[in-house]
Structure formats: structure tokens, C-alpha cells
PDB file of N, CA and C in Angstrom:
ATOM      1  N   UNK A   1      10.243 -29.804 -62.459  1.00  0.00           N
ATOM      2  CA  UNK A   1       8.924 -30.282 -62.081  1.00  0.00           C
ATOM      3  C   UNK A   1       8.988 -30.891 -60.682  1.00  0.00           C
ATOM      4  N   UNK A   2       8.236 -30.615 -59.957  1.00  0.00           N
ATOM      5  CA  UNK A   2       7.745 -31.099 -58.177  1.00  0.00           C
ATOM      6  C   UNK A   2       7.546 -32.721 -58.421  1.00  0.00           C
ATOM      7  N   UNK A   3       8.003 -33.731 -57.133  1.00  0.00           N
ATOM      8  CA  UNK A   3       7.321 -34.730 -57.384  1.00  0.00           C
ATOM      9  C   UNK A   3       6.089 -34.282 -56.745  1.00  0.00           C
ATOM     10  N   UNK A   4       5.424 -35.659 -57.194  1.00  0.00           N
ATOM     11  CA  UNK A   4       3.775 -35.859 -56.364  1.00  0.00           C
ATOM     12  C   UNK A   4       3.633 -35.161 -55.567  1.00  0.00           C
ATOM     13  N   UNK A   5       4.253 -35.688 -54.163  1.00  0.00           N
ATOM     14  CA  UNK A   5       4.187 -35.267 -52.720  1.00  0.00           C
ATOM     15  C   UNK A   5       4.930 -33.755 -52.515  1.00  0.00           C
ATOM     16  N   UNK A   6       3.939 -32.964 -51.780  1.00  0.00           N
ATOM     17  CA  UNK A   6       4.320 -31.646 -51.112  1.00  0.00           C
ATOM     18  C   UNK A   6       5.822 -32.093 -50.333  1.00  0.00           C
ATOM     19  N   UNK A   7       6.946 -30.992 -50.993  1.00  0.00           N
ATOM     20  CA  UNK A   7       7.995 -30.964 -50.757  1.00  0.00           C
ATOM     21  C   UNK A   7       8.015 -29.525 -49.797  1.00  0.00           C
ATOM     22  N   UNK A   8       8.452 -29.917 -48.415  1.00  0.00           N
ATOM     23  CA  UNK A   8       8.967 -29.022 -47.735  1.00  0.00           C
ATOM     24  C   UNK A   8      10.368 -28.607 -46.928  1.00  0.00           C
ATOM     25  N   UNK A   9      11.047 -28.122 -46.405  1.00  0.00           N
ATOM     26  CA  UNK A   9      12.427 -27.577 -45.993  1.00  0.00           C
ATOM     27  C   UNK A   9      11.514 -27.766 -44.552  1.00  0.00           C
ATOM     28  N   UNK A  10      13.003 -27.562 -43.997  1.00  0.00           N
ATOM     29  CA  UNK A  10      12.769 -27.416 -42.125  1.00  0.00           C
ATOM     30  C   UNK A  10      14.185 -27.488 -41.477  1.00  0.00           C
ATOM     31  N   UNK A  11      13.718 -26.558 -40.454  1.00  0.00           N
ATOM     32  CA  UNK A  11      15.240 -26.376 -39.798  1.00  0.00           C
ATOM     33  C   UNK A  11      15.081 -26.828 -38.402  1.00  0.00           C
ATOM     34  N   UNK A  12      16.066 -27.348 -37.823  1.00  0.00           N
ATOM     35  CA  UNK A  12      15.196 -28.192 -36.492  1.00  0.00           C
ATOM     36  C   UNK A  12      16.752 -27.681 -36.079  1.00  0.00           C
ATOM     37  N   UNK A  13      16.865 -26.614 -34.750  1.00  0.00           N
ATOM     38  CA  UNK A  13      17.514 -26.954 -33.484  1.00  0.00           C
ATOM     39  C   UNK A  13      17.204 -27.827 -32.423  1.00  0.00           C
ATOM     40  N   UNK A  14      17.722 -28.223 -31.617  1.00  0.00           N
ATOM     41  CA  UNK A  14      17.201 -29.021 -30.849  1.00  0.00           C
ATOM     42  C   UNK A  14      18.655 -28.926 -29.523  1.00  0.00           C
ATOM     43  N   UNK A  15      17.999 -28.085 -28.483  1.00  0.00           N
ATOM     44  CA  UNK A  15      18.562 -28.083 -27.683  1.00  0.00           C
ATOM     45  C   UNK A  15      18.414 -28.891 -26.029  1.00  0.00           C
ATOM     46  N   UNK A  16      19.339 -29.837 -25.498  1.00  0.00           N
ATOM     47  CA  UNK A  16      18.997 -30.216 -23.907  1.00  0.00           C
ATOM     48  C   UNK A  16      19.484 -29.176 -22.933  1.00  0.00           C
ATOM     49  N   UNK A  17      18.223 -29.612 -22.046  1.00  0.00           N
ATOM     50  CA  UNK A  17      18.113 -28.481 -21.050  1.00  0.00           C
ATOM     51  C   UNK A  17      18.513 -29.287 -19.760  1.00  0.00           C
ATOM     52  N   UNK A  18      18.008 -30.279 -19.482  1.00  0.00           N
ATOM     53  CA  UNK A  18      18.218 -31.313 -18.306  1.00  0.00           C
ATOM     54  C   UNK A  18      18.480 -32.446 -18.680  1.00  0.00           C
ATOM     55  N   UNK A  19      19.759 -32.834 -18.311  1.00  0.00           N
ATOM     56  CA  UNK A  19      20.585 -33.733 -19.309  1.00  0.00           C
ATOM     57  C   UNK A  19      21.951 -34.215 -18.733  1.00  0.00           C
ATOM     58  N   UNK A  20      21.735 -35.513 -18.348  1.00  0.00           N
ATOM     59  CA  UNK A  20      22.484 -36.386 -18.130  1.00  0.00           C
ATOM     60  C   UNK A  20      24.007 -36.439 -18.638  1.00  0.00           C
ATOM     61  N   UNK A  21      23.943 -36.330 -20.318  1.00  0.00           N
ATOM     62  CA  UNK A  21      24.749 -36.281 -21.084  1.00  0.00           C
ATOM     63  C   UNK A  21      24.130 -35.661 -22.927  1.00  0.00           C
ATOM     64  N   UNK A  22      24.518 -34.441 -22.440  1.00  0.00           N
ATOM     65  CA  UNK A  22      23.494 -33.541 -23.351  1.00  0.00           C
ATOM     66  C   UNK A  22      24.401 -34.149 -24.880  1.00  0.00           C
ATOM     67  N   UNK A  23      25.910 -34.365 -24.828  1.00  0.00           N
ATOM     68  CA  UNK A  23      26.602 -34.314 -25.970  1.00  0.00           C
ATOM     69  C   UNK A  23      25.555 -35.944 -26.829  1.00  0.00           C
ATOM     70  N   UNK A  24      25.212 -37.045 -25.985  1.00  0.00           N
ATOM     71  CA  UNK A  24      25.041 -38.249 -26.433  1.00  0.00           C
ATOM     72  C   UNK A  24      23.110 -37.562 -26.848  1.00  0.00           C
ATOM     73  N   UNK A  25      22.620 -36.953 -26.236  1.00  0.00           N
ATOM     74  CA  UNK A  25      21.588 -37.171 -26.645  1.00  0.00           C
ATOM     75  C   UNK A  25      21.378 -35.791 -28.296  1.00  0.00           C
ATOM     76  N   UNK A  26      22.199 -35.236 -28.161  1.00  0.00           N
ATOM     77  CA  UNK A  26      22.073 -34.752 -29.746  1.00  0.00           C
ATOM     78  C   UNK A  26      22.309 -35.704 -31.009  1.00  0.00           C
ATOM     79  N   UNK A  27      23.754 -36.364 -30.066  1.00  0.00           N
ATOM     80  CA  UNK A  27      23.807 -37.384 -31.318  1.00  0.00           C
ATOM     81  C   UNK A  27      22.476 -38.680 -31.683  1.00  0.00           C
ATOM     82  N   UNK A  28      21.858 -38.707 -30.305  1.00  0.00           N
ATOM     83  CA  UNK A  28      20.264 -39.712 -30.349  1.00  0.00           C
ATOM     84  C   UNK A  28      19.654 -38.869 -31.763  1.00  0.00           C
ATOM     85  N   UNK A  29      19.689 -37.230 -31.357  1.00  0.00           N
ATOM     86  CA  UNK A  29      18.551 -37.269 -32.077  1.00  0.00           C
ATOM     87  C   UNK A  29      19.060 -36.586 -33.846  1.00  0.00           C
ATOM     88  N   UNK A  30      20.334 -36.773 -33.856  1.00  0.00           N
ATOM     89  CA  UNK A  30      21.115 -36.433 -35.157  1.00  0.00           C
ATOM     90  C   UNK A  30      20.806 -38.152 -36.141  1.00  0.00           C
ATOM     91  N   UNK A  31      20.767 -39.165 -35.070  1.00  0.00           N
ATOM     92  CA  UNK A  31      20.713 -40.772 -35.707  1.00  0.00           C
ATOM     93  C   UNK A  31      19.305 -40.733 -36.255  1.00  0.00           C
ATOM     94  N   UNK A  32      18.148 -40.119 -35.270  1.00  0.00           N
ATOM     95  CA  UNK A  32      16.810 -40.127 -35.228  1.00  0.00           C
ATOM     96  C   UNK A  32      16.540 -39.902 -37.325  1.00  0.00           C
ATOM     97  N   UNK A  33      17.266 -38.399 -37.048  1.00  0.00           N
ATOM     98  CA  UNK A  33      17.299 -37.725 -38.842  1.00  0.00           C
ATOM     99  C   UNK A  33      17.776 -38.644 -39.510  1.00  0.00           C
ATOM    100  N   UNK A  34      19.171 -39.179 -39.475  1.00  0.00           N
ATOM    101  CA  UNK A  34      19.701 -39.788 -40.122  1.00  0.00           C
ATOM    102  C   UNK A  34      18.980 -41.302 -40.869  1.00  0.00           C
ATOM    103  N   UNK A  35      18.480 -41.777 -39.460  1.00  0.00           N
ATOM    104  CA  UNK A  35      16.965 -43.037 -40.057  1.00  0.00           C
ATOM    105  C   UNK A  35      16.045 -42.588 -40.667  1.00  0.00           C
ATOM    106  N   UNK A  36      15.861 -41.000 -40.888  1.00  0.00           N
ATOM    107  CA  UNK A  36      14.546 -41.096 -41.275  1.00  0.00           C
ATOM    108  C   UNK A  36      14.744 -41.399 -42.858  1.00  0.00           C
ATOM    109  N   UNK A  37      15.513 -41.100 -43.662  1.00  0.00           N
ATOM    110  CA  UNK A  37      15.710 -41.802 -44.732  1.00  0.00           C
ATOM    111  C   UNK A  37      15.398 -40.562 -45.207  1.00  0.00           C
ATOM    112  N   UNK A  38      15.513 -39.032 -45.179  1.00  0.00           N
ATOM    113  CA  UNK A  38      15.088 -37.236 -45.457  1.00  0.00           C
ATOM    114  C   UNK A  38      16.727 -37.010 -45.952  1.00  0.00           C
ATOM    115  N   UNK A  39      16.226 -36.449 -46.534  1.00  0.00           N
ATOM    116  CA  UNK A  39      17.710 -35.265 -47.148  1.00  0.00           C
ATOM    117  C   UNK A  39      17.826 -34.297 -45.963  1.00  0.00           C
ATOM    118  N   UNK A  40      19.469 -34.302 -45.556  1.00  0.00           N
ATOM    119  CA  UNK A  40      19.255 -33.454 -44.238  1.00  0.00           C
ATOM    120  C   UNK A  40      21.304 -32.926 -44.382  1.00  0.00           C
ATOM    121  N   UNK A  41      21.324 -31.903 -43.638  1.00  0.00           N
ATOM    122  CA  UNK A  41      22.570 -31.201 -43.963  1.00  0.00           C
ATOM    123  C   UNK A  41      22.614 -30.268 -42.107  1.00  0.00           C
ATOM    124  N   UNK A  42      23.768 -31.048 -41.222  1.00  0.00           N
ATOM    125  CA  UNK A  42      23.996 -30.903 -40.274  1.00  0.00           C
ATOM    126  C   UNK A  42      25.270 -30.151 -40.504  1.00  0.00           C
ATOM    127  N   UNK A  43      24.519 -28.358 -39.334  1.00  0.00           N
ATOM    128  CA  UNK A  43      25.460 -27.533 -39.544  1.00  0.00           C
ATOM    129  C   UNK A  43      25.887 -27.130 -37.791  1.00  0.00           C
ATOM    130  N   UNK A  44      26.315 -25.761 -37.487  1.00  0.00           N
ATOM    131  CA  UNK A  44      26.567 -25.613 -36.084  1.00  0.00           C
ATOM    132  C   UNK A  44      25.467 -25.179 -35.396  1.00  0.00           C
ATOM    133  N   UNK A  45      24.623 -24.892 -35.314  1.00  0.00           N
ATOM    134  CA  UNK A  45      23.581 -24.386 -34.382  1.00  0.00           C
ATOM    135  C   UNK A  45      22.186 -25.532 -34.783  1.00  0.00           C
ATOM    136  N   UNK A  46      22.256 -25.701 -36.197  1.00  0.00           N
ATOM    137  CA  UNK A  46      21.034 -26.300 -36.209  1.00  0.00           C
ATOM    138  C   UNK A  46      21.304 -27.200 -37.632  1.00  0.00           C
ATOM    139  N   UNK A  47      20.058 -28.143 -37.698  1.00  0.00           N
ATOM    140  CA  UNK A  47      19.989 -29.381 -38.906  1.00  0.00           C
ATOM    141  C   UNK A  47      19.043 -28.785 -39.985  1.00  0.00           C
ATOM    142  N   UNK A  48      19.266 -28.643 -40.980  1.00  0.00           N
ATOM    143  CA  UNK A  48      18.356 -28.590 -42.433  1.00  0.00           C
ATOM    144  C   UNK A  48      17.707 -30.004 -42.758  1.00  0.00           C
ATOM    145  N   UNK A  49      16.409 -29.973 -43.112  1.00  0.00           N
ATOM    146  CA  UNK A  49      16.210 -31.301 -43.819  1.00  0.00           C
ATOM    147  C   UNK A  49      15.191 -30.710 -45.052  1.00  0.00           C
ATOM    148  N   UNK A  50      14.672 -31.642 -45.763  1.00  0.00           N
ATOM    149  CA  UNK A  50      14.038 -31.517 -46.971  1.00  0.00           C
ATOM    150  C   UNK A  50      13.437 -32.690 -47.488  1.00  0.00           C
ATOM    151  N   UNK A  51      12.110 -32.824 -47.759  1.00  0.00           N
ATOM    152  CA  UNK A  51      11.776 -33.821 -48.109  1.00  0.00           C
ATOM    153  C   UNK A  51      10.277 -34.035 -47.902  1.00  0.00           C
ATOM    154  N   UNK A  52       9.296 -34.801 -48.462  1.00  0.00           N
ATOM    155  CA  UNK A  52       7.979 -34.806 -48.408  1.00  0.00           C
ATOM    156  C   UNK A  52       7.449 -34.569 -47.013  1.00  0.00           C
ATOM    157  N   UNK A  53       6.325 -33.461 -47.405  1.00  0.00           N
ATOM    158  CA  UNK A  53       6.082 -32.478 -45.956  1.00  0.00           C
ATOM    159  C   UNK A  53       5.838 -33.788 -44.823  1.00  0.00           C
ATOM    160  N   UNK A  54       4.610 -35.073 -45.183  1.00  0.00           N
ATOM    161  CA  UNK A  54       4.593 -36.095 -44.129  1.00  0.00           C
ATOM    162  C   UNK A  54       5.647 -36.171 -43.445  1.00  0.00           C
ATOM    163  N   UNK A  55       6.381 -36.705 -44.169  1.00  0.00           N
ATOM    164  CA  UNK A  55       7.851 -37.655 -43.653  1.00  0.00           C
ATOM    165  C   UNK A  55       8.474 -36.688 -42.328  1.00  0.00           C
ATOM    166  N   UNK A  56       8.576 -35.375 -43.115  1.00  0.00           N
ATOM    167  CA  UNK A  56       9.071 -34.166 -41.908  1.00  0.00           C
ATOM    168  C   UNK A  56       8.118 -33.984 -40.720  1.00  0.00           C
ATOM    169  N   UNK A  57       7.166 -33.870 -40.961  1.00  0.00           N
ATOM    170  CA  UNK A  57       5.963 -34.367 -39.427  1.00  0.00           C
ATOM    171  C   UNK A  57       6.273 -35.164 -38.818  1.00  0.00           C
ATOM    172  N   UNK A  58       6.433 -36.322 -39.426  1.00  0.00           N
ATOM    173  CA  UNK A  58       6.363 -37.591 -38.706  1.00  0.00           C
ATOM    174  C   UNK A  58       8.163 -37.736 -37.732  1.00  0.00           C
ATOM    175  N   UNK A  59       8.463 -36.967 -38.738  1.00  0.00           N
ATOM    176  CA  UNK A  59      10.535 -37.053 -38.086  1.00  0.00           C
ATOM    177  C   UNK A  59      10.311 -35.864 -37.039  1.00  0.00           C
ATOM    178  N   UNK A  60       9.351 -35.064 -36.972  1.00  0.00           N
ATOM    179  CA  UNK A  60       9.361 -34.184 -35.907  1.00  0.00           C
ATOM    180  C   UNK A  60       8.532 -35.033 -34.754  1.00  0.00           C
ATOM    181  N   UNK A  61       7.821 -35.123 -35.087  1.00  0.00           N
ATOM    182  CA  UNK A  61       7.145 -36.106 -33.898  1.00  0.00           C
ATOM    183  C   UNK A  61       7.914 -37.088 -33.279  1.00  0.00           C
ATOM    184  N   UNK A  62       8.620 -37.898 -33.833  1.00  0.00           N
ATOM    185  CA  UNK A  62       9.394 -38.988 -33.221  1.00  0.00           C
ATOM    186  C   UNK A  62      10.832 -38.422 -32.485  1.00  0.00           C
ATOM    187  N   UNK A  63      11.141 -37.371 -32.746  1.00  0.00           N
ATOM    188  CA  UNK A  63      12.325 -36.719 -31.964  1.00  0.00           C
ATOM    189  C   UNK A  63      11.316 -36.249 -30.782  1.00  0.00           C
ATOM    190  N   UNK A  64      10.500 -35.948 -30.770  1.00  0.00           N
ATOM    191  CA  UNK A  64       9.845 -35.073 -29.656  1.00  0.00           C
ATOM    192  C   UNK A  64       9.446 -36.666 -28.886  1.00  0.00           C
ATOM    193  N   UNK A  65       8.559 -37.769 -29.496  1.00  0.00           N
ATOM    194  CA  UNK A  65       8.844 -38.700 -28.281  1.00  0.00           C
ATOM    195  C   UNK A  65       9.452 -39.485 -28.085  1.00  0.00           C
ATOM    196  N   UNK A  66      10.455 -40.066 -28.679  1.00  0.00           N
ATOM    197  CA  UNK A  66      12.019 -40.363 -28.118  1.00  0.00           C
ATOM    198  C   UNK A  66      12.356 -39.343 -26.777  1.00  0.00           C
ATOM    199  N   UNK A  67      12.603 -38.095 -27.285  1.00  0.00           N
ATOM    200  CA  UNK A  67      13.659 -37.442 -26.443  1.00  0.00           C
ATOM    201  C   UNK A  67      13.041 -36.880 -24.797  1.00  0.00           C
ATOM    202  N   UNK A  68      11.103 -37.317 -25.611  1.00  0.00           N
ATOM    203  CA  UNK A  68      10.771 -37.003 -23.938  1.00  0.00           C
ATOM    204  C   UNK A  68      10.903 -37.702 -22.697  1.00  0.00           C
ATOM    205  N   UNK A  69      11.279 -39.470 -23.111  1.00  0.00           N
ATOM    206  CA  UNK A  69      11.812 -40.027 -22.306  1.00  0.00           C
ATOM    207  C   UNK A  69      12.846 -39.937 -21.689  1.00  0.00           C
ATOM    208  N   UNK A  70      14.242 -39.277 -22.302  1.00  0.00           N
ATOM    209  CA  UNK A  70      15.261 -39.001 -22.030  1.00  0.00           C
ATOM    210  C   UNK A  70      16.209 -38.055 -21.354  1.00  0.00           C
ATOM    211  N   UNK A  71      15.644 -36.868 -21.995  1.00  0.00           N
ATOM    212  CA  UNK A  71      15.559 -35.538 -21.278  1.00  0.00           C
ATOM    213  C   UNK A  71      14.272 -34.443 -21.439  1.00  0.00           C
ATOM    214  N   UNK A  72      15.212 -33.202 -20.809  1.00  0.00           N
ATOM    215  CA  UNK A  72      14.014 -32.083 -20.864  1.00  0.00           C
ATOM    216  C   UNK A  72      14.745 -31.656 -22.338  1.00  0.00           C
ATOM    217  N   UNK A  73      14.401 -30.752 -23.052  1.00  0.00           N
ATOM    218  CA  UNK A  73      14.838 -29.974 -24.001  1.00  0.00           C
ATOM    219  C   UNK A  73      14.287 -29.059 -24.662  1.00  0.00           C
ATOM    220  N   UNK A  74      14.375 -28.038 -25.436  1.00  0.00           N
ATOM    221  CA  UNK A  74      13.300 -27.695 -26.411  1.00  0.00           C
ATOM    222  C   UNK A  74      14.115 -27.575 -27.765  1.00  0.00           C
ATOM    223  N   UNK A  75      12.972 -27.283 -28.765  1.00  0.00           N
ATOM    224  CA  UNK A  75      13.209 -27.758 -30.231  1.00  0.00           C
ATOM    225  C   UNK A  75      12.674 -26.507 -30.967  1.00  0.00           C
ATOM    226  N   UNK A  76      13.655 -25.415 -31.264  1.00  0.00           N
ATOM    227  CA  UNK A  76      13.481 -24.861 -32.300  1.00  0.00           C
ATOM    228  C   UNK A  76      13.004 -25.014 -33.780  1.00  0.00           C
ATOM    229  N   UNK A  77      11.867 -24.768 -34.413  1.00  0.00           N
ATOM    230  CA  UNK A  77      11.678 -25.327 -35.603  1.00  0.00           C
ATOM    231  C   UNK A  77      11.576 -24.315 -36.743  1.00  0.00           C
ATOM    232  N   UNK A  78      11.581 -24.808 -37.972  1.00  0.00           N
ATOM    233  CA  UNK A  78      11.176 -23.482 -38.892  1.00  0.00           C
ATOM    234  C   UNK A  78      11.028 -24.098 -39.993  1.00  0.00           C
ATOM    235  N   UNK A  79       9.603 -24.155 -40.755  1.00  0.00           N
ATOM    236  CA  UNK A  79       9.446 -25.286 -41.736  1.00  0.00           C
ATOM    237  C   UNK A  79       8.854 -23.901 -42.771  1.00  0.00           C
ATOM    238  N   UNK A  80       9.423 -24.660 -44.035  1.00  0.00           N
ATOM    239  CA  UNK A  80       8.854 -23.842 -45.135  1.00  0.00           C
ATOM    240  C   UNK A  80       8.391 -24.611 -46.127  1.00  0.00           C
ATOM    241  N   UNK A  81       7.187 -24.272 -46.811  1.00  0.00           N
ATOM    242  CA  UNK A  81       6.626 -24.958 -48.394  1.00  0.00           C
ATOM    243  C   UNK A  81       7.419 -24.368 -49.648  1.00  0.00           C
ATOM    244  N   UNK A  82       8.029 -23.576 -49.261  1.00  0.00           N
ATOM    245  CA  UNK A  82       8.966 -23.467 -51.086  1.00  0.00           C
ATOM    246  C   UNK A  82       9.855 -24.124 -50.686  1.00  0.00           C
ATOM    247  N   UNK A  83      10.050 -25.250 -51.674  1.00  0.00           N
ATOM    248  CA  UNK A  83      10.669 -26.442 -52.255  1.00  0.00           C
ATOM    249  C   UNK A  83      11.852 -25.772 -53.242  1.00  0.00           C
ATOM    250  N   UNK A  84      11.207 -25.048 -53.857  1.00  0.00           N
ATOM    251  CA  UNK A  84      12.430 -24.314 -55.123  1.00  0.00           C
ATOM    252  C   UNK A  84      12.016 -25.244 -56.639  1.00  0.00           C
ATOM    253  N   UNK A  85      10.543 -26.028 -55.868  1.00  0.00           N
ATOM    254  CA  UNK A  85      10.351 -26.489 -57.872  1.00  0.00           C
ATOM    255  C   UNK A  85       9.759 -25.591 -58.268  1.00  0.00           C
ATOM    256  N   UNK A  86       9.056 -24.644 -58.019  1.00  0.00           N
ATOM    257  CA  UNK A  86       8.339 -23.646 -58.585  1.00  0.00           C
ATOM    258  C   UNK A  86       9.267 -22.491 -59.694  1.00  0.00           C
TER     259      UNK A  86
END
């Protein structure tokens, strides 16, 4: 059975393009996931997370303005609604 809240997946690359110190700002935005308090599974190219669709909005949004202060970059995304409670 699903909880309450719409459960969604998402795959977030996140690459720097203009970058000071590209190695420190992945790890910024690997901590970013890590606070968000999301089920998340860091692999080589890119991060899995899972967890109520909000929460994943809101963790996408806050990597995007964090990191626009910091560097240039772009952010591969790929979000899905099967959860796997169905």
C-alpha cells in the first residue's frame, strides 16, 4: 500500500561547467541531498532519490539556488511517478 503522499523517483546529474573547484561543489550539492532528509543512492554519473513528489521539488529547487551562486552548471533530471506501490 502507497503512503498518503505521491511517491516519486528522480535521477539528478548535476554537472559544473565554470568552476572554481568543481570536485567541492558536487560534494555542496551531494550534502544539499543528504539534508534533505529523501531516500537517495549516490552512484557514478548520477544520484537516485525517492520520496514524496513535494520534498523532490523542493530538493530540486534548492540545488538550483544554492549552486547559482556558486557556479555555472547544468542539471540533468529524470523524475518518474511509479513508486512500485502499485
Amino acid at each position: 500500500m502507497c503512503p498518503m503522499a505521491k511517491i516519486a523517483s528522480c535521477q539528478i546529474a548535476f554537472t559544473p561547467i565554470k568552476s572554481d573547484n568543481y570536485i567541492g561543489d558536487v560534494d555542496k550539492v551531494l550534502n544539499i541531498v543528504e539534508q534533505s532528509g529523501l531516500e537517495y543512492n549516490v552512484d557514478i554519473l548520477s544520484t537516485t532519490i525517492r520520496g514524496e513528489r513535494d520534498r523532490i521539488f523542493t530538493l530540486i529547487s534548492d540545488i538550483y539556488y544554492t549552486m547559482d551562486d556558486i557556479c555555472s552548471f547544468t542539471i540533468d533530471i529524470k523524475i518518474s511517478n511509479i513508486c512500485g506501490c502499485n
